[in-house]
C-alpha atoms as a PDB file:
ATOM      1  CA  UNK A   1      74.975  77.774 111.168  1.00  0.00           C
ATOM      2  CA  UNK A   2      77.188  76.436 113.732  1.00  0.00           C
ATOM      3  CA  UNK A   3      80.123  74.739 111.972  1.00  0.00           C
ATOM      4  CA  UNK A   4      83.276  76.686 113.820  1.00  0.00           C
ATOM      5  CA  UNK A   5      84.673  75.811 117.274  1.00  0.00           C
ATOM      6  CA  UNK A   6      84.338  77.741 120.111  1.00  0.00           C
ATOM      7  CA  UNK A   7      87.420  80.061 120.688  1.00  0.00           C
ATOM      8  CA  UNK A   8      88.903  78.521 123.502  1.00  0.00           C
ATOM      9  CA  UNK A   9      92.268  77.578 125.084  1.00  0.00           C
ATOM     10  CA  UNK A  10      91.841  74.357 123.811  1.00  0.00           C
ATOM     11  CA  UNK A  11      91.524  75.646 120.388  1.00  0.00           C
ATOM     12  CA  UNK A  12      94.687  77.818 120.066  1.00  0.00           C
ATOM     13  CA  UNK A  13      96.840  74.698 121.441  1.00  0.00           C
ATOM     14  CA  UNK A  14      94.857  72.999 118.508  1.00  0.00           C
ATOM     15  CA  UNK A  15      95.706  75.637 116.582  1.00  0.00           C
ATOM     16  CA  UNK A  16      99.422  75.605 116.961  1.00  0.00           C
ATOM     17  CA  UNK A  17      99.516  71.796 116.579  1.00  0.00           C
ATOM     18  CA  UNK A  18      98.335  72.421 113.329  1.00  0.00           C
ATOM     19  CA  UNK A  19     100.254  75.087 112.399  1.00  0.00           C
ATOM     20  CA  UNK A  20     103.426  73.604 113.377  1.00  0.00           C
ATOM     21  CA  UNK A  21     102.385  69.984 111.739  1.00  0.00           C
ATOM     22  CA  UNK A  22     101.644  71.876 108.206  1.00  0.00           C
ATOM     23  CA  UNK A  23     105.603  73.384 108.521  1.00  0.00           C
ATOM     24  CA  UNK A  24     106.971  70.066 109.226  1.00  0.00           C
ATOM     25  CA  UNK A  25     104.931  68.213 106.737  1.00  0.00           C
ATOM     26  CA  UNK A  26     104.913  71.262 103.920  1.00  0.00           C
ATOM     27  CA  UNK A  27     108.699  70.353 104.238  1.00  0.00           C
ATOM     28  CA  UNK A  28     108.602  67.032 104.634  1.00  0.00           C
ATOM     29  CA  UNK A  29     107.125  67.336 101.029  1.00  0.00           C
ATOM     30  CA  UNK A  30     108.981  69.912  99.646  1.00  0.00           C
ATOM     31  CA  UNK A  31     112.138  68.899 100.414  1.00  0.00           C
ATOM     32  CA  UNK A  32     112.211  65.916 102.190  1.00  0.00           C
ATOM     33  CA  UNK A  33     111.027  63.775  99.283  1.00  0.00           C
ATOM     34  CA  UNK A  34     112.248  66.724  96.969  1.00  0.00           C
ATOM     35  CA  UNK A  35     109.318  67.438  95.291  1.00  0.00           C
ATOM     36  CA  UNK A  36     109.771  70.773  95.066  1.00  0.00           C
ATOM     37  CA  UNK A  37     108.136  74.174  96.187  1.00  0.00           C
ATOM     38  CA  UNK A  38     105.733  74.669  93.252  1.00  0.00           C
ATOM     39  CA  UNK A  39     104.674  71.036  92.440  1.00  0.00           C
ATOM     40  CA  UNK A  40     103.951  70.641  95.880  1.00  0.00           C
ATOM     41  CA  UNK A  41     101.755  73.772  96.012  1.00  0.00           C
ATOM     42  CA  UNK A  42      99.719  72.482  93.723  1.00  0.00           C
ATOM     43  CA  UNK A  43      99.219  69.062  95.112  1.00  0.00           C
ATOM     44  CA  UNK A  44      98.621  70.976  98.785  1.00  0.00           C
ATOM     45  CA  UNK A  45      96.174  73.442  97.268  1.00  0.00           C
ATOM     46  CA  UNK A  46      94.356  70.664  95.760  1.00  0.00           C
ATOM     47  CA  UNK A  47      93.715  68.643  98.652  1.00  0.00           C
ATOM     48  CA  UNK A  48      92.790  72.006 100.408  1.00  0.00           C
ATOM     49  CA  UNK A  49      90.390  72.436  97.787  1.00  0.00           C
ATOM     50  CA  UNK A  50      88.878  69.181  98.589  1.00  0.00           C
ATOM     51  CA  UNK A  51      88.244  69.416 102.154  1.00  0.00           C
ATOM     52  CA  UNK A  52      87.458  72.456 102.089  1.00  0.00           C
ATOM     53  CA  UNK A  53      84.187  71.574 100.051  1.00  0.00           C
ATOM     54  CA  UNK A  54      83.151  69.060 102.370  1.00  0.00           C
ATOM     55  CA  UNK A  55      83.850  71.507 105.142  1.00  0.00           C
ATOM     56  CA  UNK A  56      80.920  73.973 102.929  1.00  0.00           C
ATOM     57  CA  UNK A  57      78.475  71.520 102.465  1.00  0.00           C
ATOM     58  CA  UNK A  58      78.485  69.875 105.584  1.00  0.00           C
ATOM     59  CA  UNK A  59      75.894  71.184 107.934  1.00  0.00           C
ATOM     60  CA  UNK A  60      77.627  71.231 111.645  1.00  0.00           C
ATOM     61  CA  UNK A  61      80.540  71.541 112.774  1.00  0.00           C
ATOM     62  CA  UNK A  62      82.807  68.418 112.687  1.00  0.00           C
ATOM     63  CA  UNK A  63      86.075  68.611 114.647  1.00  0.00           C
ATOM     64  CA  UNK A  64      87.996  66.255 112.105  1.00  0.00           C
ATOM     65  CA  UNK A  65      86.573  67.721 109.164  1.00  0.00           C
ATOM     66  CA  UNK A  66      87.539  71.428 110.482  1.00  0.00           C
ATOM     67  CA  UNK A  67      90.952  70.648 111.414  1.00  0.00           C
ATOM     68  CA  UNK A  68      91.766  68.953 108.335  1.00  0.00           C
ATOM     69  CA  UNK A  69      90.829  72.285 106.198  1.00  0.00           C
ATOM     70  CA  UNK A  70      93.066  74.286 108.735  1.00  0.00           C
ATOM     71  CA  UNK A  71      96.155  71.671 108.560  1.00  0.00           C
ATOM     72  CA  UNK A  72      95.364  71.762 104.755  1.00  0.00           C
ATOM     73  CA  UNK A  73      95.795  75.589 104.772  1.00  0.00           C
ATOM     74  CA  UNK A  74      99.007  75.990 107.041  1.00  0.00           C
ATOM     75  CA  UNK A  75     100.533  72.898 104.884  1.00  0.00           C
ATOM     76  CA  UNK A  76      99.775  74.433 101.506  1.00  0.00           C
ATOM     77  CA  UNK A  77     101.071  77.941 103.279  1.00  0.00           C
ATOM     78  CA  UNK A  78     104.275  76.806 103.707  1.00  0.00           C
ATOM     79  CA  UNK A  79     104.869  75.452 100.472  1.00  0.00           C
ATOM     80  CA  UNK A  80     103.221  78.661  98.932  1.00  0.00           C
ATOM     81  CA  UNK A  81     104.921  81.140 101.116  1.00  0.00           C
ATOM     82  CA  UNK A  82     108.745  79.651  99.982  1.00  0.00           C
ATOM     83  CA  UNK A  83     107.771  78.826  96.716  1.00  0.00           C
ATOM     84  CA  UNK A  84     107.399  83.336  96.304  1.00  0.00           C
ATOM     85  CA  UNK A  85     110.625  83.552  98.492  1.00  0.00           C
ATOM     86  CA  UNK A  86     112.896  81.393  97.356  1.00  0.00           C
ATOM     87  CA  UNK A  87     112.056  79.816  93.953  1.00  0.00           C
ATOM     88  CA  UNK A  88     110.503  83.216  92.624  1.00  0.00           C
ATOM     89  CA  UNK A  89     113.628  84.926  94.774  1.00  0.00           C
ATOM     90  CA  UNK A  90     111.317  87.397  96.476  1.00  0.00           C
ATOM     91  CA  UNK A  91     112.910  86.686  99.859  1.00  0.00           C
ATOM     92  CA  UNK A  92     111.057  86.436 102.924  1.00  0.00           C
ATOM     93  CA  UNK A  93     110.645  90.319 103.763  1.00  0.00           C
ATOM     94  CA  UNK A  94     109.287  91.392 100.023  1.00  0.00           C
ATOM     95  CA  UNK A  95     106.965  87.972 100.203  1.00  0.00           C
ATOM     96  CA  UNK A  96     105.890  89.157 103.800  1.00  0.00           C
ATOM     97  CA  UNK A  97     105.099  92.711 102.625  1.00  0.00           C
ATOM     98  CA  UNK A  98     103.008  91.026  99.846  1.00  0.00           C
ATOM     99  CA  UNK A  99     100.908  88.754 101.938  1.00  0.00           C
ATOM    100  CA  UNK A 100     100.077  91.269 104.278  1.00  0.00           C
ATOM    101  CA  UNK A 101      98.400  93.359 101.509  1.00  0.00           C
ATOM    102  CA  UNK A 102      97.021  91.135 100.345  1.00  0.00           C
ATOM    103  CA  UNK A 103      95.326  89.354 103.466  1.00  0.00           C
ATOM    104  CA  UNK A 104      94.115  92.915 104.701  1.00  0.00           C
ATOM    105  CA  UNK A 105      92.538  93.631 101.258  1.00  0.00           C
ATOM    106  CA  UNK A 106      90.478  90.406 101.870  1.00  0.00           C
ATOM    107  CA  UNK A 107      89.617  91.118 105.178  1.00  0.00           C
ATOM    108  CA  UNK A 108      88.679  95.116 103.668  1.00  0.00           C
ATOM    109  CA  UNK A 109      86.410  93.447 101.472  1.00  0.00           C
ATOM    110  CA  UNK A 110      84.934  90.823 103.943  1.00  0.00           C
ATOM    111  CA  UNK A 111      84.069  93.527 106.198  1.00  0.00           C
ATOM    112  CA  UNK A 112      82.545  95.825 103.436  1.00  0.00           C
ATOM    113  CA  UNK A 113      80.311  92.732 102.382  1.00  0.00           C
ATOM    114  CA  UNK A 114      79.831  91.124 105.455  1.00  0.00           C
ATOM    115  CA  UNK A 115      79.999  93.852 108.107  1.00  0.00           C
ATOM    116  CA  UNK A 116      81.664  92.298 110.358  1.00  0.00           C
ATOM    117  CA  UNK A 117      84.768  89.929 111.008  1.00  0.00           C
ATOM    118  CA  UNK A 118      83.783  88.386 113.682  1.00  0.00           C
ATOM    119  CA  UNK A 119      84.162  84.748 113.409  1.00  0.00           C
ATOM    120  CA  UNK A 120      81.355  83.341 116.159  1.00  0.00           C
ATOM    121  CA  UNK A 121      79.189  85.322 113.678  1.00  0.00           C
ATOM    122  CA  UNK A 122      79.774  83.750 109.857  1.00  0.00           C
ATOM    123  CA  UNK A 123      75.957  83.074 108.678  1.00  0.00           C
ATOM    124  CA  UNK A 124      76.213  82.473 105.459  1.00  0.00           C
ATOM    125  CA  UNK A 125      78.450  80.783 102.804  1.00  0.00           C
ATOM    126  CA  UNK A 126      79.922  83.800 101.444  1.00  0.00           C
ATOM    127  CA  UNK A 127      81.293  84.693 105.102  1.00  0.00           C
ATOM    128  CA  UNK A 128      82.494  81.197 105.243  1.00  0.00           C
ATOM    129  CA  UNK A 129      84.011  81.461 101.683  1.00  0.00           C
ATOM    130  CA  UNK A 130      86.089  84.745 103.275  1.00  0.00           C
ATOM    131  CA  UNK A 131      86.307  83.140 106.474  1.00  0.00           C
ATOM    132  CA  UNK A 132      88.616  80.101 104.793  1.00  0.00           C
ATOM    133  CA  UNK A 133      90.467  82.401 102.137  1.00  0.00           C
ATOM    134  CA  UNK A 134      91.592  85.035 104.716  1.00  0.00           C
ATOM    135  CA  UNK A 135      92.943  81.872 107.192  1.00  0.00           C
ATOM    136  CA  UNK A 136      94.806  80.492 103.766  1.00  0.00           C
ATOM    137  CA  UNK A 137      96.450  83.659 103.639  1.00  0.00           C
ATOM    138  CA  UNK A 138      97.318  84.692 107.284  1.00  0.00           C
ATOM    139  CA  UNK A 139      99.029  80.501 106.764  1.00  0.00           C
ATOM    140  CA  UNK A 140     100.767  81.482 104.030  1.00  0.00           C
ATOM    141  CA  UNK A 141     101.667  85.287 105.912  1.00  0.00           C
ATOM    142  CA  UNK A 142     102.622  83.425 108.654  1.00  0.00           C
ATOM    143  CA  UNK A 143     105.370  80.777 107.515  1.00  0.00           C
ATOM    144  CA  UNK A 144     106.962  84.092 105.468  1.00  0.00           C
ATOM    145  CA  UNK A 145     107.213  86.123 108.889  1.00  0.00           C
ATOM    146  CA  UNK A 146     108.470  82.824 110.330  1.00  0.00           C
ATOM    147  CA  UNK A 147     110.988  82.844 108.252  1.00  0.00           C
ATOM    148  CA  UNK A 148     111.798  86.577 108.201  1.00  0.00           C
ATOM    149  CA  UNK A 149     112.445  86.648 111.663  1.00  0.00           C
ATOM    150  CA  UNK A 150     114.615  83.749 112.481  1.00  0.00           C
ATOM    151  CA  UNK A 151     116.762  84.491 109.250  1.00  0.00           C
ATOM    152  CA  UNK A 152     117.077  88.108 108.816  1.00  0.00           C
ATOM    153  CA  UNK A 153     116.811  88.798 112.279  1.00  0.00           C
ATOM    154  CA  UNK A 154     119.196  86.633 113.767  1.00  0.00           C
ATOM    155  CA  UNK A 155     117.538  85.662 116.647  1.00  0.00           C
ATOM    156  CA  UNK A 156     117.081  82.228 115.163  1.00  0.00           C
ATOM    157  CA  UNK A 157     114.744  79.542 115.636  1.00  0.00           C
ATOM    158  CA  UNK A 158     114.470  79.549 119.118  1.00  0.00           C
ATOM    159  CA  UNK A 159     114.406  83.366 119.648  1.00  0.00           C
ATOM    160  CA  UNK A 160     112.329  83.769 116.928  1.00  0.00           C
ATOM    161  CA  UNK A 161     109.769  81.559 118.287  1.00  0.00           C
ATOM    162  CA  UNK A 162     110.346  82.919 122.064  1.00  0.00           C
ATOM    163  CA  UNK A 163     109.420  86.740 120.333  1.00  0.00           C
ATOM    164  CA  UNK A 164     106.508  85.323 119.009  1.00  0.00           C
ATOM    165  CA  UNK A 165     105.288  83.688 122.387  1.00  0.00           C
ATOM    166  CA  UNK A 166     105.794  86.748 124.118  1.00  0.00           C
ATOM    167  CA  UNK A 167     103.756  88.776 121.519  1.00  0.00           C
ATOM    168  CA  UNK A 168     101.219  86.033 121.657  1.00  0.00           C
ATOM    169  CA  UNK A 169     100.910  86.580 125.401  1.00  0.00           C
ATOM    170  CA  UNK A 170     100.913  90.324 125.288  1.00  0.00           C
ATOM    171  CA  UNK A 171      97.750  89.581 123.135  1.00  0.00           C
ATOM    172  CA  UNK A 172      96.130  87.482 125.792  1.00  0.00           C
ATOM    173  CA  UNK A 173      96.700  90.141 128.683  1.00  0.00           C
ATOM    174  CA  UNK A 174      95.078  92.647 126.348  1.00  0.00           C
ATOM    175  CA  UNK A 175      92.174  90.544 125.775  1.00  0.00           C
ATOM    176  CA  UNK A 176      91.429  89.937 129.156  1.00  0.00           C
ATOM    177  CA  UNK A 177      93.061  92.929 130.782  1.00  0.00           C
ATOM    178  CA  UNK A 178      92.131  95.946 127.666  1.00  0.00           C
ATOM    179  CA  UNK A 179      89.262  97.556 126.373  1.00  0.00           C
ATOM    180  CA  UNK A 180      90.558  96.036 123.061  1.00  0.00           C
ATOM    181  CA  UNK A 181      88.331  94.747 119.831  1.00  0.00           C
ATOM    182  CA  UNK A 182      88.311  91.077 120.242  1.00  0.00           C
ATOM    183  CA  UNK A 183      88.093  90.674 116.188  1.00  0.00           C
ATOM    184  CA  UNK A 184      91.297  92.426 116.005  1.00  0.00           C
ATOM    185  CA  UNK A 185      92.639  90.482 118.643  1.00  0.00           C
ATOM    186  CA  UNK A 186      91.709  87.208 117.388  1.00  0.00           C
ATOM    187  CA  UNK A 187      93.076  87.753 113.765  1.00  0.00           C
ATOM    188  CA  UNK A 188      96.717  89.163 115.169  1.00  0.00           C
ATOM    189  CA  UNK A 189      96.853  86.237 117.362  1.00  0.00           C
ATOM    190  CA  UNK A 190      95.640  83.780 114.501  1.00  0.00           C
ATOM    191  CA  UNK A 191      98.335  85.383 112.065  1.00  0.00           C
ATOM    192  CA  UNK A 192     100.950  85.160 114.974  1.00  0.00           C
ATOM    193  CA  UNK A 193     100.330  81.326 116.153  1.00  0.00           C
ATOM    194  CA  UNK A 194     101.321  80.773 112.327  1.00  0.00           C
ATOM    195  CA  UNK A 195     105.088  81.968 112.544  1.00  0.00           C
ATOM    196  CA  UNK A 196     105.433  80.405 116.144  1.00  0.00           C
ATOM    197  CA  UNK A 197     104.461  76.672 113.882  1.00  0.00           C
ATOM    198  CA  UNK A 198     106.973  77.849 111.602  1.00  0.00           C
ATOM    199  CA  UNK A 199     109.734  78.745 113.955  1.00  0.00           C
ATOM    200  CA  UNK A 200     108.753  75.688 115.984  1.00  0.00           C
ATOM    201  CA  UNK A 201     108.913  73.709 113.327  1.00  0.00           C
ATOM    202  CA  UNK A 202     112.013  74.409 111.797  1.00  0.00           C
ATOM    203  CA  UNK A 203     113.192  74.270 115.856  1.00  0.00           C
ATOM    204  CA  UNK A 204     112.309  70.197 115.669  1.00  0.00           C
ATOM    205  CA  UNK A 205     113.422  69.699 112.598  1.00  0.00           C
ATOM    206  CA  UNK A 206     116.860  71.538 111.617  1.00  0.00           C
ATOM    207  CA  UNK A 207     119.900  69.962 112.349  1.00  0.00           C
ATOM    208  CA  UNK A 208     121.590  71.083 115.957  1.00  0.00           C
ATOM    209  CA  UNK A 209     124.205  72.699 113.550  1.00  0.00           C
ATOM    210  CA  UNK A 210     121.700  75.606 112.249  1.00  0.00           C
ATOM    211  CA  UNK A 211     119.975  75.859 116.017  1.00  0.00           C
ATOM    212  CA  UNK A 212     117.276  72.925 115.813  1.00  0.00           C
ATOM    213  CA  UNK A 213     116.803  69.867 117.749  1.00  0.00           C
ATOM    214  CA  UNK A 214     117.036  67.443 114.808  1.00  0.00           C
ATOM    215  CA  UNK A 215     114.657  65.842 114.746  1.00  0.00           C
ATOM    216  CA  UNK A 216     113.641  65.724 111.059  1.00  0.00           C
ATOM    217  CA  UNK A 217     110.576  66.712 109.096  1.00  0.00           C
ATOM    218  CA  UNK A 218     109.068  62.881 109.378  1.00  0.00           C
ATOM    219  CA  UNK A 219     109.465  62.179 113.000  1.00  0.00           C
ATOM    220  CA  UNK A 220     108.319  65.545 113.741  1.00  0.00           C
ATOM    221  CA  UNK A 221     105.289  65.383 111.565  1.00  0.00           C
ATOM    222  CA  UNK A 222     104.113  61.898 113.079  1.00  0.00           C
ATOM    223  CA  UNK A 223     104.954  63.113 116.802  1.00  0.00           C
ATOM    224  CA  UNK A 224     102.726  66.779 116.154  1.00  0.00           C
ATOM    225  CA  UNK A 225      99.910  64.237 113.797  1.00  0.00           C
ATOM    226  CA  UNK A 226      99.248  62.327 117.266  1.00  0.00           C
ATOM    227  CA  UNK A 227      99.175  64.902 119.558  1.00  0.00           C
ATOM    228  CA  UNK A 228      96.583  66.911 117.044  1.00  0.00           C
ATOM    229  CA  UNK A 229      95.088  63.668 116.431  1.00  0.00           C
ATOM    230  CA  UNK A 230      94.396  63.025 120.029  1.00  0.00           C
ATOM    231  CA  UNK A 231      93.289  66.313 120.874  1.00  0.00           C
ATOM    232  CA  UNK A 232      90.926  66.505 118.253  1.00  0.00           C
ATOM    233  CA  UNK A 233      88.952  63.094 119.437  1.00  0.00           C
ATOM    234  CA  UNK A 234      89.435  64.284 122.926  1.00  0.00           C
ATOM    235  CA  UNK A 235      87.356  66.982 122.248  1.00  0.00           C
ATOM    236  CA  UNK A 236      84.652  64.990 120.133  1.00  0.00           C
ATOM    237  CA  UNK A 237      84.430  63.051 123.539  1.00  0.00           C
ATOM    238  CA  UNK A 238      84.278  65.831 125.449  1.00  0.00           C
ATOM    239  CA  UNK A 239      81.110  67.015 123.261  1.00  0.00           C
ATOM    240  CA  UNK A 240      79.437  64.015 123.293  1.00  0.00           C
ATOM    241  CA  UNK A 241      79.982  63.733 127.087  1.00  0.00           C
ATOM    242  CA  UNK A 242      78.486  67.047 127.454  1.00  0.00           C
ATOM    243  CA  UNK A 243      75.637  66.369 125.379  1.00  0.00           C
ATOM    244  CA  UNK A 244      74.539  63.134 127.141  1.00  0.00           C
ATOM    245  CA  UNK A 245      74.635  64.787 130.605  1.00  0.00           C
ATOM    246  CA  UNK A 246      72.549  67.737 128.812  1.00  0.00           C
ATOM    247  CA  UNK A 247      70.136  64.931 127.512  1.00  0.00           C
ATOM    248  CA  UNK A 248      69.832  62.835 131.001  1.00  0.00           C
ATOM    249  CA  UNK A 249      69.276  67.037 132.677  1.00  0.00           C
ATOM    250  CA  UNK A 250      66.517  67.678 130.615  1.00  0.00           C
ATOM    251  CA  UNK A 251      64.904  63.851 131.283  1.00  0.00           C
ATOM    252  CA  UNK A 252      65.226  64.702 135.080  1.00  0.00           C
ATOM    253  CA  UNK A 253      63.459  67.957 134.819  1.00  0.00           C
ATOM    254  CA  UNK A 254      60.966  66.314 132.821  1.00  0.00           C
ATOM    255  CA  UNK A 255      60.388  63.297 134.770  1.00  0.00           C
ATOM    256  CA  UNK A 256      60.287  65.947 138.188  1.00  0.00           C
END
């Protein structure tokens, strides 16, 4: 059952595309049009919940389809994650401390069921059900740490999202440099590219006042929906490419 990408550079610049677009436009709905946290929520998880089922019962892997369940989770994260800190008044640290329970009780119980996290690997539509509901939560984790450490830090948007870059590369050295476990690896680094969207994010879009680059929550979410947009069809191109040179290889050998 091959319906995930390959983990590849290409996929973690995907990756943060994402992320950062579902900040922007989790804000863009939340306060932006002033729907609110919790309303919003709802209307986020709900369009999660419906590509996510065409994401289970399709039978391949289909770049749109995929990236639309991942910008579904980081969008509905962000609404989620300050809906518990600020309309609920946990506040980002308490929130944090929550979500990180709770993501490593589902990836306890994935890895008691499943035997194994590792995501080239997922088989079966349970692991794919566990696969999806731990990347909700690390979304979710992720805009709360976000926000943890460019408030109650102080280092701001743009230190907040430089500390995050350079954890993100001490996790690449150790992947290619360390006898590390990739699984663990890959799961800090897909929990990490979250708060780097966040802090990105909320880089583009706060005013220059608060440290951002003012941009707003719509022009930033139609700049990051293009470049995700056009990276996502570059690589259906570069797919079909490589299957049509596979195709006119095997003719060749054939016809030799």
């Amino acid at each position: 059952m091959k319906k995930l990408p390959e983990i590849t550079i290409a996929f973690w610049i995907m990756k943060i595309c994402a992320t950062t677009l579902g900040e922007t436009a989790g804000d863009l709905m939340s306060m932006t049009l002033n729907i609110g946290y919790g309303f919003s929520s709802v209307i986020l998880l709900f369009i999660f919940m419906t590509v996510l089922l065409g994401q289970l019962i399709s039978k391949k892997y289909i770049p749109p389809l995929y990236w639309a369940v991942i910008l579904a989770t980081s969008t509905a994260g962000t609404t989620i994650s300050d809906f518990m800190d600020r309309t609920l008044g946990l506040g980002y640290a308490k929130g944090s401390a929550i979500l990180i329970i709770l993501l490593l009780a589902i990836l306890f119980l994935w890895k008691k069921t499943e035997n194994s996290l590792n995501v080239t690997t997922i088989n079966s539509f349970r692991g794919e059900i566990f696969y999806w509901t731990a990347i909700l939560f690390s979304n979710t984790l992720g805009t709360a740490l976000g926000d943890f450490i460019a408030d109650n830090t102080g280092l701001g948007f743009l230190g907040g999202a430089i500390l995050i870059a350079t954890l993100l590369l001490i996790i690449a050295l150790a992947y290619y440099f360390l006898k590390v476990s990739h699984i663990a690896l890959f799961w800090l680094a897909f929990i990490l590219t979250r708060p780097f969207g966040a802090t990105f994010g909320d880089l583009l879009t706060k005013p220059v006042e608060k440290g951002g680059l003012n941009l707003g929550t719509i022009g930033s979410s139609l700049l990051l929906f293009i470049i995700l947009s056009s990276l996502i069809f570059y690589s259906i191109f570069k797919k079909s490419k490589h299957k049509i040179n596979t195709i006119e290889t095997s003719e060749s050998d054939l016809k030799f």
